[in-house]
C-alpha atoms as a PDB file:
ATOM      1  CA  UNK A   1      98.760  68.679 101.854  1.00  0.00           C
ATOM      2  CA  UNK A   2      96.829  70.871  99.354  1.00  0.00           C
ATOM      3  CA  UNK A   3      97.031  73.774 101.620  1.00  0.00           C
ATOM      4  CA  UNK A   4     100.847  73.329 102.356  1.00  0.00           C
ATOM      5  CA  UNK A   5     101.401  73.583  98.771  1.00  0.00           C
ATOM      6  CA  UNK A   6      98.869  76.486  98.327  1.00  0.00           C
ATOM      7  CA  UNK A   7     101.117  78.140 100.795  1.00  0.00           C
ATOM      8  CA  UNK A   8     104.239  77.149  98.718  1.00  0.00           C
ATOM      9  CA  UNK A   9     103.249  78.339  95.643  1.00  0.00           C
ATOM     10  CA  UNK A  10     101.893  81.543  96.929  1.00  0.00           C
ATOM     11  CA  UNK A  11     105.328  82.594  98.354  1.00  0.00           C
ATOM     12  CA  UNK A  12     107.193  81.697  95.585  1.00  0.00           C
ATOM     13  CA  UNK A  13     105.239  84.067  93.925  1.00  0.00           C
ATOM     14  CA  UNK A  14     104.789  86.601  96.743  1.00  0.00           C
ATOM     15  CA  UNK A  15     108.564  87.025  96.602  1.00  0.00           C
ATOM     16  CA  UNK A  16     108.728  89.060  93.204  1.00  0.00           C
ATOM     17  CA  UNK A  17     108.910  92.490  94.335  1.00  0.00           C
ATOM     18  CA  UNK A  18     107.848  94.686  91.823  1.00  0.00           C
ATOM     19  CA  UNK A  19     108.540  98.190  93.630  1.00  0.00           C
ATOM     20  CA  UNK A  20     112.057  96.997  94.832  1.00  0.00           C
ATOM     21  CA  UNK A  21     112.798  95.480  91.301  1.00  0.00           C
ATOM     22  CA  UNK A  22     111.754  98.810  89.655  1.00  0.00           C
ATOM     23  CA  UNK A  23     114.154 101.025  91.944  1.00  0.00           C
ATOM     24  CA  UNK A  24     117.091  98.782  90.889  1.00  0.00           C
ATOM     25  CA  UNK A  25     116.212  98.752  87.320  1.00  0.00           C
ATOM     26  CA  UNK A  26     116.381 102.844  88.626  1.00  0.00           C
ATOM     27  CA  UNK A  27     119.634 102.191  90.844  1.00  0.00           C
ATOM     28  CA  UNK A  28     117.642 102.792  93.735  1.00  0.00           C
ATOM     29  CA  UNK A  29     117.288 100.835  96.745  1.00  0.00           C
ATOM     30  CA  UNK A  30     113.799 102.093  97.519  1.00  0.00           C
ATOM     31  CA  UNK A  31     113.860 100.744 100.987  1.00  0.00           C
ATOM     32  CA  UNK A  32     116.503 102.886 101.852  1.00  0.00           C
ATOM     33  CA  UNK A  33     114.197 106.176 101.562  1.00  0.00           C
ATOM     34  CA  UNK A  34     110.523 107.102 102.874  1.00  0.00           C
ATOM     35  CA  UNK A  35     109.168 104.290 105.153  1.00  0.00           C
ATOM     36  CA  UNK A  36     111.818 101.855 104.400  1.00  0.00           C
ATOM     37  CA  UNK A  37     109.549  99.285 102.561  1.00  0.00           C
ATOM     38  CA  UNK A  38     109.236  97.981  98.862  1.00  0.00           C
ATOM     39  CA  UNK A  39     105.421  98.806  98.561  1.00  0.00           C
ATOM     40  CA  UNK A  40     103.450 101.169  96.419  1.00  0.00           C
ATOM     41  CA  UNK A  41     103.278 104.355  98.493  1.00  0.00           C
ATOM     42  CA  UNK A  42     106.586 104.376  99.457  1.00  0.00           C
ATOM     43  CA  UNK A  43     107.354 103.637  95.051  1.00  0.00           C
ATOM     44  CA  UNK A  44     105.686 106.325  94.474  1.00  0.00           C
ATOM     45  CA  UNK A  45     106.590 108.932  97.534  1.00  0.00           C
ATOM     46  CA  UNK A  46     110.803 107.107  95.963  1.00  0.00           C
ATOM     47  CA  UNK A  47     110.175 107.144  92.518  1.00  0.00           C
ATOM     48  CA  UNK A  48     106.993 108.968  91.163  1.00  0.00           C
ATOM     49  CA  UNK A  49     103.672 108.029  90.185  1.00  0.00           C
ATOM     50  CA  UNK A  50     104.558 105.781  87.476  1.00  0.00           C
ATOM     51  CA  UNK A  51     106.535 103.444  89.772  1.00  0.00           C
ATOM     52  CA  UNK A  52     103.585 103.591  92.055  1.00  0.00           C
ATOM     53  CA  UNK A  53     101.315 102.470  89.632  1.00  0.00           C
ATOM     54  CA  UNK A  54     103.578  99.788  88.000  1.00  0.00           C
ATOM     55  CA  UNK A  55     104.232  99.111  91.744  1.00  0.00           C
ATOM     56  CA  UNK A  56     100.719  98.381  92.406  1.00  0.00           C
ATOM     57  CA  UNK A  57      99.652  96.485  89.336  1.00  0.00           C
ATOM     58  CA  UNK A  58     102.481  93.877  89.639  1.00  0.00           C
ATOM     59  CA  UNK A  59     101.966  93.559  92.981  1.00  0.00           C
ATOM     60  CA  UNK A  60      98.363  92.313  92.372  1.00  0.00           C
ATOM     61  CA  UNK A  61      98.721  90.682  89.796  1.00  0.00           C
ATOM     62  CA  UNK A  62     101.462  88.215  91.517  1.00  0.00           C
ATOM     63  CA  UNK A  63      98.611  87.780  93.547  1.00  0.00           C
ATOM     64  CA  UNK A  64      96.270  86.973  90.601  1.00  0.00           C
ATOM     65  CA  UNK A  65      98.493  84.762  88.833  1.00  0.00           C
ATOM     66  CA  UNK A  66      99.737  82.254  91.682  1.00  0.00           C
ATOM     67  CA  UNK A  67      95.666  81.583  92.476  1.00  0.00           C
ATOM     68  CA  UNK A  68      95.390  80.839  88.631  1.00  0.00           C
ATOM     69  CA  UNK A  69      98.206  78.447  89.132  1.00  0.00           C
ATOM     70  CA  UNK A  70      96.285  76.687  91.583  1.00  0.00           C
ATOM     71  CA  UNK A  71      93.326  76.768  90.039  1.00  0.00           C
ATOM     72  CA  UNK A  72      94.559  74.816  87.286  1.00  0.00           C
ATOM     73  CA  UNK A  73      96.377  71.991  89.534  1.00  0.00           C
ATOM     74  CA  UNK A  74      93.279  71.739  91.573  1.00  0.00           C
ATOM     75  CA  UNK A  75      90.004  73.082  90.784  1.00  0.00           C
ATOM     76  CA  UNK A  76      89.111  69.589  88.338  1.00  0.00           C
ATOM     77  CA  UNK A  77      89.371  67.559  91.937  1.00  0.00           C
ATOM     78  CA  UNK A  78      89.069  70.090  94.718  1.00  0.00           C
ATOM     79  CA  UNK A  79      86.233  72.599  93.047  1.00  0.00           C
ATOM     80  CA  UNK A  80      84.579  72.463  96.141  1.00  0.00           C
ATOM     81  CA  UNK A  81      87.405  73.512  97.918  1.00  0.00           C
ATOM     82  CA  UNK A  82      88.790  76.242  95.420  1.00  0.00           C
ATOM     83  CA  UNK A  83      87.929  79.373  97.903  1.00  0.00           C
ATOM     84  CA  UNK A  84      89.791  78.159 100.947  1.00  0.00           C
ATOM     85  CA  UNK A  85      92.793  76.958  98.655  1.00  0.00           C
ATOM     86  CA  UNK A  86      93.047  80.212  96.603  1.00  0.00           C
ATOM     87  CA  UNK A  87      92.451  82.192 100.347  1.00  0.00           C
ATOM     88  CA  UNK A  88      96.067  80.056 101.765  1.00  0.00           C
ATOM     89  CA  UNK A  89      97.411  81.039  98.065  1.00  0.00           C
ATOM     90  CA  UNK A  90      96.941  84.209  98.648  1.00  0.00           C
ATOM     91  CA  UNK A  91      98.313  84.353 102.409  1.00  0.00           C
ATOM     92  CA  UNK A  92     101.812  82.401 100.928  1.00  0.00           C
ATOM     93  CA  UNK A  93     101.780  85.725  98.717  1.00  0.00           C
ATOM     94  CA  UNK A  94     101.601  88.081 101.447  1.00  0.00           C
ATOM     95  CA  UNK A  95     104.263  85.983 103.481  1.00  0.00           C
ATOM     96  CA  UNK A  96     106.311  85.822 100.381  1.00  0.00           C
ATOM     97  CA  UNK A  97     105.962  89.834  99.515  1.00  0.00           C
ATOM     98  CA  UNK A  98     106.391  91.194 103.188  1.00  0.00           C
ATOM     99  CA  UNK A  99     109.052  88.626 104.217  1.00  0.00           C
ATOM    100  CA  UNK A 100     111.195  88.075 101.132  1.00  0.00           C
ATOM    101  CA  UNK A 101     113.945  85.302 102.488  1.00  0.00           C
ATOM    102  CA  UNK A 102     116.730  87.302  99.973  1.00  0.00           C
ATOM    103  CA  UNK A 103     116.052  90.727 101.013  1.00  0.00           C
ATOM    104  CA  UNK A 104     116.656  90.165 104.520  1.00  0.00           C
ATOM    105  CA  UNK A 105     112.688  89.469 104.974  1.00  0.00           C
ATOM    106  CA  UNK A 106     112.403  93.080 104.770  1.00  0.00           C
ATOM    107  CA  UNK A 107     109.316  93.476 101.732  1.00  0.00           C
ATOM    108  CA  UNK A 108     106.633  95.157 101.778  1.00  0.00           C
ATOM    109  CA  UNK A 109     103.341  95.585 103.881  1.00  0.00           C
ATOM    110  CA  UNK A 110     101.276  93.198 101.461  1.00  0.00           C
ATOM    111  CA  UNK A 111      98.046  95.383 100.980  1.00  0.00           C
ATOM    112  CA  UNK A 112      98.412  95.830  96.588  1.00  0.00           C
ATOM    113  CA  UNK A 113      98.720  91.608  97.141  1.00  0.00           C
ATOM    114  CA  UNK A 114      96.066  91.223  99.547  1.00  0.00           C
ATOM    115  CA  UNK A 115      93.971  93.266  96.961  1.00  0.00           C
ATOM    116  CA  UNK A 116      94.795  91.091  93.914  1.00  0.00           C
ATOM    117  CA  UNK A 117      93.875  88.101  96.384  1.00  0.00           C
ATOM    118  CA  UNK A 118      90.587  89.575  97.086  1.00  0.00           C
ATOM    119  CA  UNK A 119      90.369  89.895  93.096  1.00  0.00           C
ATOM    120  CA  UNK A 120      91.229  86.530  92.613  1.00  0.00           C
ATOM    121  CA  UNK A 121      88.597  85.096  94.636  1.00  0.00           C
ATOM    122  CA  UNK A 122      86.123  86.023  92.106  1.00  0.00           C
ATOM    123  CA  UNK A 123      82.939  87.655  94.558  1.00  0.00           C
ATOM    124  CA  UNK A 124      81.847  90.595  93.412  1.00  0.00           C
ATOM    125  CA  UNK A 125      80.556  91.337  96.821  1.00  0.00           C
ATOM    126  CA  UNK A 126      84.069  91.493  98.030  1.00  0.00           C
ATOM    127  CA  UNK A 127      85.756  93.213  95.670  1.00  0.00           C
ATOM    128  CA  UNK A 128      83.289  95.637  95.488  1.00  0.00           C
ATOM    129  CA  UNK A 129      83.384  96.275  99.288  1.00  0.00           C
ATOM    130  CA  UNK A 130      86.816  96.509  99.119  1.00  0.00           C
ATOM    131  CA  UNK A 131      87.053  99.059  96.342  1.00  0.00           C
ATOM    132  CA  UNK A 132      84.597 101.011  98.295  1.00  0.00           C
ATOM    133  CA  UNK A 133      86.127 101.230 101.600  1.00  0.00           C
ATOM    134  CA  UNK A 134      89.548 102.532 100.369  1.00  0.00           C
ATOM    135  CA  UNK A 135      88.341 104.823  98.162  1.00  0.00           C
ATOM    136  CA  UNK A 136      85.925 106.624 100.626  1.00  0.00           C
ATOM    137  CA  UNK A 137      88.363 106.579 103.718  1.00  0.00           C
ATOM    138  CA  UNK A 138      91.330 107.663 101.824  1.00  0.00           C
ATOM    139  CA  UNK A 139      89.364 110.436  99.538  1.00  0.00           C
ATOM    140  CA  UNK A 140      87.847 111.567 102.404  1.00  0.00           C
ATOM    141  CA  UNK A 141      90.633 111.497 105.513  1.00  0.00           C
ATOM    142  CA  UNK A 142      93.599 111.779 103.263  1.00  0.00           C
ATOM    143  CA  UNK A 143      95.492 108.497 104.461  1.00  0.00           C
ATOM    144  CA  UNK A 144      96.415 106.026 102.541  1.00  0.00           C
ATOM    145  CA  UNK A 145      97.477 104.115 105.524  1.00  0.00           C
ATOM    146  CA  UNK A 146      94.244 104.114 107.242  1.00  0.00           C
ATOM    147  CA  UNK A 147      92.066 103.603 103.983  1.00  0.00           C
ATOM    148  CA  UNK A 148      94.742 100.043 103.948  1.00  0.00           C
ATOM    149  CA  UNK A 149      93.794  99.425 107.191  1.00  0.00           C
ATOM    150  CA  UNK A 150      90.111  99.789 107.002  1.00  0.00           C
ATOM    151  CA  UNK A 151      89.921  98.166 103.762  1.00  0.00           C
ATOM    152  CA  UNK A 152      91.773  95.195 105.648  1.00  0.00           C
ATOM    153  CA  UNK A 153      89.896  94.893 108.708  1.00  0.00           C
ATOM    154  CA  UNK A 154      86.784  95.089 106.677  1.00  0.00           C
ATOM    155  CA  UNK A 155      87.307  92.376 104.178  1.00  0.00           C
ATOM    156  CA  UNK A 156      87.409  90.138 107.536  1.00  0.00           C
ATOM    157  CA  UNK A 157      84.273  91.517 108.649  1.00  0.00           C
ATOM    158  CA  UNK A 158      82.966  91.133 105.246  1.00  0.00           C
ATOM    159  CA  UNK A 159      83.814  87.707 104.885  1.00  0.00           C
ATOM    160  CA  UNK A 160      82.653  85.998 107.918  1.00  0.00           C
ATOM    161  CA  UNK A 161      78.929  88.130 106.975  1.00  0.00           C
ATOM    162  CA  UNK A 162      78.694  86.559 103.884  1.00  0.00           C
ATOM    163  CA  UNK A 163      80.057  83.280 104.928  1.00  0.00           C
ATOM    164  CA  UNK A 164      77.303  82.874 107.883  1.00  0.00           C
ATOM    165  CA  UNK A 165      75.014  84.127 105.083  1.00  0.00           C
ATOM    166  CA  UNK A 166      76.315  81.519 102.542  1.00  0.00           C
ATOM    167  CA  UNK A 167      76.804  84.071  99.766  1.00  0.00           C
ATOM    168  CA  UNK A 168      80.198  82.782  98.948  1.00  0.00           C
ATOM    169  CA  UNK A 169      80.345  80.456  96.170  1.00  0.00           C
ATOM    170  CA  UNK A 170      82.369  77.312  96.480  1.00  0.00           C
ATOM    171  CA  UNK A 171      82.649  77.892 100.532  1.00  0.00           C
ATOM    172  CA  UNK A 172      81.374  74.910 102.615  1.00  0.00           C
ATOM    173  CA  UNK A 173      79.952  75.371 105.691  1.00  0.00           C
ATOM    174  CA  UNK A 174      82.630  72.759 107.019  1.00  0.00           C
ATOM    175  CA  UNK A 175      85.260  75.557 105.614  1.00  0.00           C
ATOM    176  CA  UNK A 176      83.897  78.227 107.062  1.00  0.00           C
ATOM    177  CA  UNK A 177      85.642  78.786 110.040  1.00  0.00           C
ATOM    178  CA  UNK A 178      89.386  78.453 109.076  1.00  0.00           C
ATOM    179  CA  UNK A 179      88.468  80.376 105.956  1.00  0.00           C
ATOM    180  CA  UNK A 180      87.643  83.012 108.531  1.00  0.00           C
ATOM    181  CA  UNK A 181      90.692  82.187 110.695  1.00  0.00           C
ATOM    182  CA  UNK A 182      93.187  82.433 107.277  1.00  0.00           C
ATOM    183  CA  UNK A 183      90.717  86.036 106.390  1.00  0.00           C
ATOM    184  CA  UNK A 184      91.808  86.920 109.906  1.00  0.00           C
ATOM    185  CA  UNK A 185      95.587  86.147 109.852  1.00  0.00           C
ATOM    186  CA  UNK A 186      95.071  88.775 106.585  1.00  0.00           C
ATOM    187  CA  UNK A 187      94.348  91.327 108.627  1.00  0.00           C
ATOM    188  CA  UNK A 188      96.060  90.752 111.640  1.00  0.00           C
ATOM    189  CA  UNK A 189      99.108  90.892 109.500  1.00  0.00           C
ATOM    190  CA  UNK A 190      98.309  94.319 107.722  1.00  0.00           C
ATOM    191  CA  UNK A 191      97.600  95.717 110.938  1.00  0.00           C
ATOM    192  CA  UNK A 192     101.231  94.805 112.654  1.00  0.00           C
ATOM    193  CA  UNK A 193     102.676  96.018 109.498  1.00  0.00           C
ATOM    194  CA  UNK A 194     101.281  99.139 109.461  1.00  0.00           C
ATOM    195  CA  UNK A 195     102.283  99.627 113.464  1.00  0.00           C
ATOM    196  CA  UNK A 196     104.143 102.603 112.847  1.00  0.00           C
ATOM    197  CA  UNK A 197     101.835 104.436 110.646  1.00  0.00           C
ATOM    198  CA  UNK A 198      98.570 103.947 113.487  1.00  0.00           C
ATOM    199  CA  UNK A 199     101.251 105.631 115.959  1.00  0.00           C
ATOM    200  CA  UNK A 200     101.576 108.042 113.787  1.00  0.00           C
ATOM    201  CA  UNK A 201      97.695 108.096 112.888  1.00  0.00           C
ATOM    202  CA  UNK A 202      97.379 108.686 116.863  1.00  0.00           C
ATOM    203  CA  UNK A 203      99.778 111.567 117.576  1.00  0.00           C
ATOM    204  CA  UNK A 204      99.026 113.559 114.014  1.00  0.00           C
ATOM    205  CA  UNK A 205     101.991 113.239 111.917  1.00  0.00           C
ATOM    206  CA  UNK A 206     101.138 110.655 109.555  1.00  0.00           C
ATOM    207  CA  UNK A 207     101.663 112.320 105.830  1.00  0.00           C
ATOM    208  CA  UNK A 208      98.341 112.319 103.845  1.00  0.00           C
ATOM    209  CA  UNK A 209      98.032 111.461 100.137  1.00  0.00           C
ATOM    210  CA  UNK A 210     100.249 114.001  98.238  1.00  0.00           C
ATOM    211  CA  UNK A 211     102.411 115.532 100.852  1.00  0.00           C
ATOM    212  CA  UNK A 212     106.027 115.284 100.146  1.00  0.00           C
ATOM    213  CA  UNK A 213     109.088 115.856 102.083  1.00  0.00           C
ATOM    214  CA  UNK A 214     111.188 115.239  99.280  1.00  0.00           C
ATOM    215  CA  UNK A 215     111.168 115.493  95.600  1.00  0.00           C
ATOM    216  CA  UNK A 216     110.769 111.793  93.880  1.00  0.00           C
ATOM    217  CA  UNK A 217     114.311 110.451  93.328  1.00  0.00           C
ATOM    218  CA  UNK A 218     114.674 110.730  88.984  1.00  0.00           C
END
């Protein structure tokens, strides 16, 4: 039952959508331009660099804040338990940012929420990791889209290495394989989203950080 309402809470959070909030406040139906979704690339590619970053951080911290919430209904009598409850808070966060029921279900591609989950789990291994892997694929390839994918795909890698290792504070070993199944629906649902840009990735015509083909909308 805990999980269910993990889930719950997660998407009712999930469903605030910063970038899409920010072009109305803008009268701009960011979704409309670019890529077509309410994340942070496409706010800033839409809007500029301020939206992208304002994009970004309230994305995350939606993230942050719902796995607070449930850390303070259940970490006095599930403490033992908090990792795998704040991992299916996190995945109602991604279902609630990608698939918002009153846009349509048309949000964004969940990687600025995935990365305040990650935060939120509080393992420095993994957010360092994390940090890591984006940074040096996108500085050095160009793509944020790949860097999003690669930083997804490894955080599942990551986790089920320091699971087995039992690095992971507050992860039982009873836990540990539909904590990896959850980590794994994480990426697994980054990687559909981003379908279009890995065809795109393939045939060469993916735009890399800072290319334009149109002047943010003022």
């Amino acid at each position: 039952m805990e999980r269910v309402i993990c889930l719950i809470i997660g998407y009712i959070f999930g469903i605030f959508q910063t970038g899409y909030i920010y072009g109305k406040l803008h009268h701009v139906d960011i979704r409309q331009f670019g890529s077509g979704n309410a994340g942070t690339t496409n706010a800033m590619r839409i809007l500029g660099k301020k939206a992208g970053i304002i994009t970004y951080l309230g994305d995350m911290l939606k993230a942050i804040l719902a796995s607070l919430t449930v850390h303070a209904l259940f970490s006095s009598s599930h403490q033992d338990t908090m990792f795998l409850l704040t991992m299916y808070t996190g995945m109602g966060v991604v279902l609630g940012h990608n698939f918002p029921f009153y846009m349509g279900f048309r949000g964004g591609k969940g990687i600025a929420a995935s990365s305040g989950v990650i935060f939120a789990l509080f393992d420095w291994r993994l957010i360092v990791c994390m940090v890591i892997t984006f940074l040096v694929i996108t500085a050095i390839w160009r793509y944020v889209s790949l860097g999003s994918i690669c930083f997804m795909a490894g955080f599942l890698i990551e986790l089920i290495v320091f699971g087995q290792l039992g690095l992971i504070r507050n992860l039982q070993p009873s836990e540990r394989l539909e904590t990896y199944v959850v980590g794994f629906c994480f990426s697994a649902l980054a990687i559909y989203k981003h379908r279009g840009n890995i065809v795109r990735l393939i045939q060469g015509n993916e735009r890399k950080l800072g290319e334009k083909k149109q002047q943010p909308i003022q």
